[in-house]
Protein backbone atom coordinates (compact mmCIF):
# COMPACT_ATOMS: atom_id res chain seq x y z
CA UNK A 1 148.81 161.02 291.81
CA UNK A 2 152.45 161.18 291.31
CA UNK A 3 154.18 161.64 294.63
CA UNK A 4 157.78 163.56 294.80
CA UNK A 5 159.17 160.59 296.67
CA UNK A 6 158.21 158.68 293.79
CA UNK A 7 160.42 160.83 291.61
CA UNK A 8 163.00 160.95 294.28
CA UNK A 9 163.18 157.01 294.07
CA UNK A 10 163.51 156.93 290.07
CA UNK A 11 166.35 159.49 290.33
CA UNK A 12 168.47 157.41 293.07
CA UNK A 13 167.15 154.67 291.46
CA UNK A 14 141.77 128.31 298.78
CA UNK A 15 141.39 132.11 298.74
CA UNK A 16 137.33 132.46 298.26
CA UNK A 17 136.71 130.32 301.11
CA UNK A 18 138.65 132.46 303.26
CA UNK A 19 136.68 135.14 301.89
CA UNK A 20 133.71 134.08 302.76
CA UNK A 21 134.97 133.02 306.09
CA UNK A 22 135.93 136.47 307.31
CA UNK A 23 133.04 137.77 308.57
CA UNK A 24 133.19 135.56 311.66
CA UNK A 25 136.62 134.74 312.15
CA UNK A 26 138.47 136.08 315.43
CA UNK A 27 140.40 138.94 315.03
CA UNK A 28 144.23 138.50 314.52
CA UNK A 29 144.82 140.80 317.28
CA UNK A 30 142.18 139.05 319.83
CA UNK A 31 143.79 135.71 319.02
CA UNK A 32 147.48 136.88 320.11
CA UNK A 33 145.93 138.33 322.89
CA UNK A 34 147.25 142.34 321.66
CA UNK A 35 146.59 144.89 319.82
CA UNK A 36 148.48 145.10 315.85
CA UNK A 37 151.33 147.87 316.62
CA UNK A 38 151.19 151.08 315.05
CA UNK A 39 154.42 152.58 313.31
CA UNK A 40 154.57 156.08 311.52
CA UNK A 41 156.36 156.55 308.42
CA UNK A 42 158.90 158.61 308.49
CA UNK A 43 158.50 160.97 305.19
CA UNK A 44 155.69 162.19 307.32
CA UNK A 45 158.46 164.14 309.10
CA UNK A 46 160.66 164.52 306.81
CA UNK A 47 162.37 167.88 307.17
CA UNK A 48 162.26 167.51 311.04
CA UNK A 49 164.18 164.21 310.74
CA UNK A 50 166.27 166.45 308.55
CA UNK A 51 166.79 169.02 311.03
CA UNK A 52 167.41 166.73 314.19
CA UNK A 53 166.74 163.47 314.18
CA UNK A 54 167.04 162.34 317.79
CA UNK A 55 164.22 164.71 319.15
CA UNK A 56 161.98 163.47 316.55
CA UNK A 57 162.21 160.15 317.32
CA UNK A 58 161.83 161.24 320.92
CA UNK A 59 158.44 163.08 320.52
CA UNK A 60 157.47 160.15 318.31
CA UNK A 61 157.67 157.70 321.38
CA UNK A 62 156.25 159.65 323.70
CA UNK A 63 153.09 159.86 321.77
CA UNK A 64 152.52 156.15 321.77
CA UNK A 65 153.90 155.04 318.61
CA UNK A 66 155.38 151.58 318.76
CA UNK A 67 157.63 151.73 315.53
CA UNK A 68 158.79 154.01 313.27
CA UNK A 69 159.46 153.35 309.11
CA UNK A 70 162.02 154.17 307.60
CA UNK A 71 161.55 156.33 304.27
CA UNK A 72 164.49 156.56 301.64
CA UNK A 73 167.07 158.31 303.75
CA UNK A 74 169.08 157.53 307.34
CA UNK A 75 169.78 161.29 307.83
CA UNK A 76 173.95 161.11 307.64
CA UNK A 77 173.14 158.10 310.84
CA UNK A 78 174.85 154.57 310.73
CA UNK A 79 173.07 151.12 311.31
CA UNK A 80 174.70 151.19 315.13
CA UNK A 81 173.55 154.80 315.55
CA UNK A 82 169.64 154.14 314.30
CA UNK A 83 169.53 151.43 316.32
CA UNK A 84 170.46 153.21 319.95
CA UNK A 85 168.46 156.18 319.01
CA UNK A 86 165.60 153.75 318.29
CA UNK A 87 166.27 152.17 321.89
CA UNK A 88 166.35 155.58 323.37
CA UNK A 89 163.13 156.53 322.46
CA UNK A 90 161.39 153.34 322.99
CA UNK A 91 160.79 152.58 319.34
CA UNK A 92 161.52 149.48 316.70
CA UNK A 93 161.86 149.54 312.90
CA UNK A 94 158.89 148.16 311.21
CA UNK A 95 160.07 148.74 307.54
CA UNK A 96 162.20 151.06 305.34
CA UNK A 97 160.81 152.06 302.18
CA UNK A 98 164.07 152.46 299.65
CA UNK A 99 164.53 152.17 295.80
CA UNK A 100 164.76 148.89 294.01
CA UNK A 101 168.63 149.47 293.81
CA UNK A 102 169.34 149.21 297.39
CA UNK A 103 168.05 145.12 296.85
CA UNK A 104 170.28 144.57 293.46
CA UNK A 105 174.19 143.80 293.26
CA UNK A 106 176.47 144.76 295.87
CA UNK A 107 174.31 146.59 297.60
CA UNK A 108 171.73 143.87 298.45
CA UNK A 109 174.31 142.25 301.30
CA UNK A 110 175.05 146.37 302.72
CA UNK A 111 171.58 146.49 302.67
CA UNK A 112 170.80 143.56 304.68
CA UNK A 113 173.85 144.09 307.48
CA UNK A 114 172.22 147.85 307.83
CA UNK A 115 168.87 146.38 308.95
CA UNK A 116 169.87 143.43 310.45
CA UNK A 117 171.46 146.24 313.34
CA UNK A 118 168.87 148.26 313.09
CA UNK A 119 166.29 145.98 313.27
CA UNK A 120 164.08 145.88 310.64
CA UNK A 121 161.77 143.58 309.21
CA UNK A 122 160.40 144.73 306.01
CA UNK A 123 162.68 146.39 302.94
CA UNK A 124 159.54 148.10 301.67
CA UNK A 125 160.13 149.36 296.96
CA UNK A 126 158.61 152.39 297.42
CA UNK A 127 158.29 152.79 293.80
CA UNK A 128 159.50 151.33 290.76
CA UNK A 129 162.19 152.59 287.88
CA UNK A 130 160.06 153.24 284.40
CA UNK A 131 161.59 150.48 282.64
CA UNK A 132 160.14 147.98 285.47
CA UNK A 133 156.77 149.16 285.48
CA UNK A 134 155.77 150.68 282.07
CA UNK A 135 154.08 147.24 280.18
CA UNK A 136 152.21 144.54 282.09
CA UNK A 137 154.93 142.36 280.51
CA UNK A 138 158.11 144.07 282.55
CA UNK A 139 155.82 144.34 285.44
CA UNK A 140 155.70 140.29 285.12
CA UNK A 141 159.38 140.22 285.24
CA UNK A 142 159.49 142.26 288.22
CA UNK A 143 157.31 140.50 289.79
CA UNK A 144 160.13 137.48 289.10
CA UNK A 145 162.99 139.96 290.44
CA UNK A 146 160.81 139.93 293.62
CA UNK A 147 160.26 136.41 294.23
CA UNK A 148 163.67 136.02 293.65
CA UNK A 149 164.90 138.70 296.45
CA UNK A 150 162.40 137.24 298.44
CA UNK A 151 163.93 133.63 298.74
CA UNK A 152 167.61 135.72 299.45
CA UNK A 153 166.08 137.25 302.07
CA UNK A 154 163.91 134.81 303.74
CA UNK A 155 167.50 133.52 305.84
CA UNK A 156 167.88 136.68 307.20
CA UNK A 157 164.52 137.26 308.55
CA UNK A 158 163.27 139.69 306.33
CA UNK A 159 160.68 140.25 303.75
CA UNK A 160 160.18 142.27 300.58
CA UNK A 161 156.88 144.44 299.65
CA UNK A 162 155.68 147.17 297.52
CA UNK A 163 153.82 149.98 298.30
CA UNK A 164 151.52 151.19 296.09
CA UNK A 165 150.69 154.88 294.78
CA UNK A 166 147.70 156.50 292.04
CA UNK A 167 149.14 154.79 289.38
CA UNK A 168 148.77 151.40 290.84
CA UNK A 169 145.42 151.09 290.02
CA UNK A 170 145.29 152.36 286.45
CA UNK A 171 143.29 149.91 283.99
CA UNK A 172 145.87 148.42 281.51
CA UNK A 173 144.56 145.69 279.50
CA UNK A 174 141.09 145.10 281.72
CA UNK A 175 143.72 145.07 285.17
CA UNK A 176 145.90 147.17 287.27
CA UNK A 177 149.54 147.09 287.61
CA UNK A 178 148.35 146.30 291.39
CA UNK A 179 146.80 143.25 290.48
CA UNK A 180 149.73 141.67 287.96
CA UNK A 181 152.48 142.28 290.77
CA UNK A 182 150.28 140.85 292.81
CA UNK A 183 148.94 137.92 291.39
CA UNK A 184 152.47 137.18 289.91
CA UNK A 185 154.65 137.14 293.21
CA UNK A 186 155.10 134.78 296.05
CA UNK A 187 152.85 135.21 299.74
CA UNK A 188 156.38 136.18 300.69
CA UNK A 189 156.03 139.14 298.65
CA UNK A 190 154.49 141.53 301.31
CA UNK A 191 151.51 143.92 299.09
CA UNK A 192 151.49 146.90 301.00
CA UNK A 193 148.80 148.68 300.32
CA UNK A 194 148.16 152.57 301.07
CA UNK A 195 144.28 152.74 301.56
CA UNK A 196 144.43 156.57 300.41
CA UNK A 197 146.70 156.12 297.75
CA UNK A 198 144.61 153.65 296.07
CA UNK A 199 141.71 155.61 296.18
CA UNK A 200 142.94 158.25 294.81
CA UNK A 201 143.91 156.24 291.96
CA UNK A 202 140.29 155.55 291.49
CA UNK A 203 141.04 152.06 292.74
CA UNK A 204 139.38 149.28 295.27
CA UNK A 205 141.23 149.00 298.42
CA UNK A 206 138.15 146.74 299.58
CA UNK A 207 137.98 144.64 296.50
CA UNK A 208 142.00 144.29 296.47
CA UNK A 209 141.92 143.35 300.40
CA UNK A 210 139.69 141.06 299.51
CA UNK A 211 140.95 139.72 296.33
CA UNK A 212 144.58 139.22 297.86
CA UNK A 213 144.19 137.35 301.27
CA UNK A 214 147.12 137.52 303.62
CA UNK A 215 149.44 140.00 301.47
CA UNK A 216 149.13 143.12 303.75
CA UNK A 217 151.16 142.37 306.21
CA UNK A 218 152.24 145.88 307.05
CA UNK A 219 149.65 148.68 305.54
CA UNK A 220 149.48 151.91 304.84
CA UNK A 221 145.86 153.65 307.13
CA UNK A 222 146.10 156.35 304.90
CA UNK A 223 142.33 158.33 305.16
CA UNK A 224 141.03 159.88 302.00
CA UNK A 225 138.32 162.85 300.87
CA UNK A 226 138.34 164.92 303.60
CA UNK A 227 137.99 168.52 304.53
CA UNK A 228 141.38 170.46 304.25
CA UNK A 229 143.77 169.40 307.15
CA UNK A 230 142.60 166.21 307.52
CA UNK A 231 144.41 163.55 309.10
CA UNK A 232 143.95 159.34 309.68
CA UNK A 233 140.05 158.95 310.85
CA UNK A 234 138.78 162.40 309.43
CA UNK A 235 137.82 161.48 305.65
CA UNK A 236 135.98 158.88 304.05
CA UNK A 237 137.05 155.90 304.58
CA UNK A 238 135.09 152.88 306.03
CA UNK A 239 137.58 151.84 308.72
CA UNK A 240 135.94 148.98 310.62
CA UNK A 241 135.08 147.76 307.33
CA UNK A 242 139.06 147.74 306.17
CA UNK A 243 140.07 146.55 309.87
CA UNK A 244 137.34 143.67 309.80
CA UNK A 245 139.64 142.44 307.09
CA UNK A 246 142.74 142.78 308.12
CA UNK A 247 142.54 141.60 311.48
CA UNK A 248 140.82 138.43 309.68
CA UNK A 249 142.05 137.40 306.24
CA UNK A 250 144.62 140.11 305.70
CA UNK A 251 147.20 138.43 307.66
CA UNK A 252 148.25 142.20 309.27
CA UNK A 253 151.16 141.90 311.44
CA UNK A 254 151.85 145.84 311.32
CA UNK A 255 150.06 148.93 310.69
CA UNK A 256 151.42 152.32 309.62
CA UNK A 257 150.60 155.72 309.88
CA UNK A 258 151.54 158.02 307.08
CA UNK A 259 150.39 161.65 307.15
CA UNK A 260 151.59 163.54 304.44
CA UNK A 261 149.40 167.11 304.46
CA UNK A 262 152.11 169.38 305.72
CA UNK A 263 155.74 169.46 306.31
CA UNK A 264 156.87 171.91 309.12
CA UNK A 265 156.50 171.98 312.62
CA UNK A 266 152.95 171.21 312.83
CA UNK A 267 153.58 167.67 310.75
CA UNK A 268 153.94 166.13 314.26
CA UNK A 269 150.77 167.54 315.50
CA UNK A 270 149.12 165.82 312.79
CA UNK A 271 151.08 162.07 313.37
CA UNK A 272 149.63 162.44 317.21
CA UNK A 273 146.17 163.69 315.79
CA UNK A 274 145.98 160.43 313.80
CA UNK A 275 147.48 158.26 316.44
CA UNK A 276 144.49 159.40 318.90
CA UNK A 277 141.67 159.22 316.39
CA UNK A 278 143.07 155.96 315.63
CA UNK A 279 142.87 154.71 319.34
CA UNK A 280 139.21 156.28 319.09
CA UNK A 281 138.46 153.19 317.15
CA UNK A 282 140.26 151.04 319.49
CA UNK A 283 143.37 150.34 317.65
């Protein structure tokens, strides 16, 4: 369950009425008249960004992707240089998952000038430091240290989340460290959720949809339980089921591809494999 970005990240350190509703609301996408965009996350391709950035990006655009997220590292590149690459290969930021540290001190105002150039919407914690996730009690108070950061960002345009792994969705006192962030933090507070995380967690991403109205903003269309090499659209997950959802109550504004089987030269194979079984279900 525990992911090596995770341990990367410590060491850099009215609702049931809308429930019941959803089944014959419009979809969000119908109503704005287009499709929700589809990013990829970038630790999919994480040694090839590694390698050479500016193709990636490249082949990344040219398979349809609208937007790319960020994930923990801008590969030696400043804000100016991101953003023309970016341009160059028709693509926009639709997040950047980083450490908790990049929002706290000094570096919450570098942080913000970075992605106000580049673009990007979303400053996506990734994962939390021990001491801010290890009793439901500091999980409350991080859940305070996020509606704060999301009030200093809301003049700049941007929004905090947190992405959840396996461990999200371990029972602690009859709930899930899921729920308490959840139900303790603002609607500014963005609850990105990573459908194949949480099940393999053993957790609900149907009930938490569902229990949390309008938090997923961006998402993680992760699959889950398939055979060996499986990508977005291969395993077991109930997809028009989870997109009923978010194009209804979920409040989507952004989905995002992350495909995390292999890391080489054929991880980009499997990002345009997903993208196409996604469009397969007419998204």
């Amino acid at each position: 369950m525990t992911l090596s970005r995770r341990e990367l990240l410590r060491c850099t350190a009215g609702a049931a009425g809308m429930l019941a509703a959803g089944s014959w609301l419009p979809r969000v996408e119908a109503a704005a008249g287009k499709k929700i965009p589809v990013g990829l996350e970038l630790w999919s391709v994480r040694t090839q960004c590694e390698k050479d950035l500016p193709p990636v990006l490249k082949a990344i655009g040219k398979m349809g992707y609208q937007a790319v997220e960020l994930a923990h590292s801008y590969y030696g590149r400043d804000a100016a240089t991101w953003r023309k690459l970016l341009d160059e290969s028709g693509l926009k930021s639709c997040g950047m998952h980083m450490g908790l540290p990049a929002l706290e001190g000094d570096q919450f105002a570098k942080t913000v000038e970075i992605h106000k150039t580049i673009g990007t919407p979303y400053l996506i914690i990734a994962s939390l430091p021990a001491d801010k996730a290890e009793t439901l009690a500091a999980l409350r108070e991080t859940a305070k240290l996020f509606n704060k950061l999301a009030e200093q960002l809301k003049p700049h345009g941007m929004k905090i989340g947190y992405h959840c792994h396996g461990g999200d969705f371990k029972k602690v006192e009859g709930t899930t460290p899921w729920e308490v962030l959840a139900e303790n933090t603002s609607p500014d507070v963005i609850m990105q959720l990573d459908i194949g995380n949480c099940l393999g967690g053993g957790g609900d991403p149907i009930a938490m949809l569902k229990k949390f109205p309008g938090r997923s903003t961006s998402i993680h269309i992760k699959d889950y339980g398939g055979k060996p090499g499986f990508v977005f659209g291969e395993g077991t997950v109930k997809w028009e089921e989870v997109f009923q959802i978010l194009e209804t109550t979920g409040g989507t504004k952004q989905y995002v591809i992350e495909e995390e089987g292999r890391d080489g030269p054929e991880a980009l194979l499997d990002c345009e494999r997903a993208l196409k079984n996604l469009a397969k279900l007419g998204r």
